[in-house]
Protein backbone atom coordinates (compact mmCIF):
# COMPACT_ATOMS: atom_id res chain seq x y z
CA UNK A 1 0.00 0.00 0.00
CA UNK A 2 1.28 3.05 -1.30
CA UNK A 3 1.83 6.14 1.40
CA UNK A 4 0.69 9.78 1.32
CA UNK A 5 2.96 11.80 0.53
CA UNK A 6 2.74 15.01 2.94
CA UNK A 7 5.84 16.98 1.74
CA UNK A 8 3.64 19.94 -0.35
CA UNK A 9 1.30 20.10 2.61
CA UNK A 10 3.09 22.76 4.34
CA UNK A 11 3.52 25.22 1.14
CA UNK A 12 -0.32 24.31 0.47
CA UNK A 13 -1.21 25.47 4.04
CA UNK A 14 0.53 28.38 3.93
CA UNK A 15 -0.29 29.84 0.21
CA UNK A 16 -4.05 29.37 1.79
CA UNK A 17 -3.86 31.06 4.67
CA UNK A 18 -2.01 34.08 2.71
CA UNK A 19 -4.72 34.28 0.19
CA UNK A 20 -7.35 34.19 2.91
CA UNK A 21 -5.22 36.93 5.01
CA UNK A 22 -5.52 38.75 1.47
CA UNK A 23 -8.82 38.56 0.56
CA UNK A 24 -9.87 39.62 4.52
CA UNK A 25 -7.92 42.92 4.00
CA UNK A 26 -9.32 43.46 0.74
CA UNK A 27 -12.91 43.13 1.90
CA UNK A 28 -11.93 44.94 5.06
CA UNK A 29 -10.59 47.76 3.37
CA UNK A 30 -13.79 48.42 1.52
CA UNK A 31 -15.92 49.14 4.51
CA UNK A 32 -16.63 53.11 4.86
CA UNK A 33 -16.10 53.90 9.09
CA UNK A 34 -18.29 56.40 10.06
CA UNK A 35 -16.96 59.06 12.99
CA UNK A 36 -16.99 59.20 16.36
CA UNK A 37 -20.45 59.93 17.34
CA UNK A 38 -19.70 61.26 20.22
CA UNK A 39 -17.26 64.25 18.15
CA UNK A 40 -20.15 64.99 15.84
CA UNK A 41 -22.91 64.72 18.14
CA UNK A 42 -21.28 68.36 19.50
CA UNK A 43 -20.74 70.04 15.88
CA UNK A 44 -24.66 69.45 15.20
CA UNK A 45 -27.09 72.28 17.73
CA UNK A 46 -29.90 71.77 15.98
CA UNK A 47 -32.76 73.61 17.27
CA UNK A 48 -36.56 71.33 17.28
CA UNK A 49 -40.11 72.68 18.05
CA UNK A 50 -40.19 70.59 20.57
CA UNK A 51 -37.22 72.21 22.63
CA UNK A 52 -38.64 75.91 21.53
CA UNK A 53 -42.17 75.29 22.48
CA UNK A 54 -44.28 73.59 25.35
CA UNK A 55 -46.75 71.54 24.98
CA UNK A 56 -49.61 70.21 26.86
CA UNK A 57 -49.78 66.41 27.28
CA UNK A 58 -54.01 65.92 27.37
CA UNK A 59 -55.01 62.55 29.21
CA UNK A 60 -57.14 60.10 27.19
CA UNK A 61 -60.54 60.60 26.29
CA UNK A 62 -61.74 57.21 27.91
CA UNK A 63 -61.48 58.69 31.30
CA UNK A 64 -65.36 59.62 32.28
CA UNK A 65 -65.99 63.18 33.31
């Protein structure tokens, strides 16, 4: 019985795990980060109606009079 021969294995291995290491960076690298949050959070003021005006909060109309 012939016997497996094992001596490529290790350049085998290796080539795969570069092209894998490759291919992670490459997809990686595509990926747009978006800032900090909490650095542009302080650049945008922007003023609502709801911080301008008050409002009245009316209960519910199932309450009986």
């Amino acid at each position: 019985m012939p016997q497996l021969d094992t001596s490529t294995w290790l350049l085998v291995i290796l080539s795969m795990l570069l092209a894998l290491f490759t291919l992670f960076q490459l997809k990686i690298s595509k990926h747009f980060h978006y800032p900090n949050p909490k650095t542009t959070a302080k650049l945008q003021n922007q003023q609502t109606p709801w911080n301008i005006t008050w409002t009245k909060i009316y209960l519910p109309l199932s309450q009986s009079q």
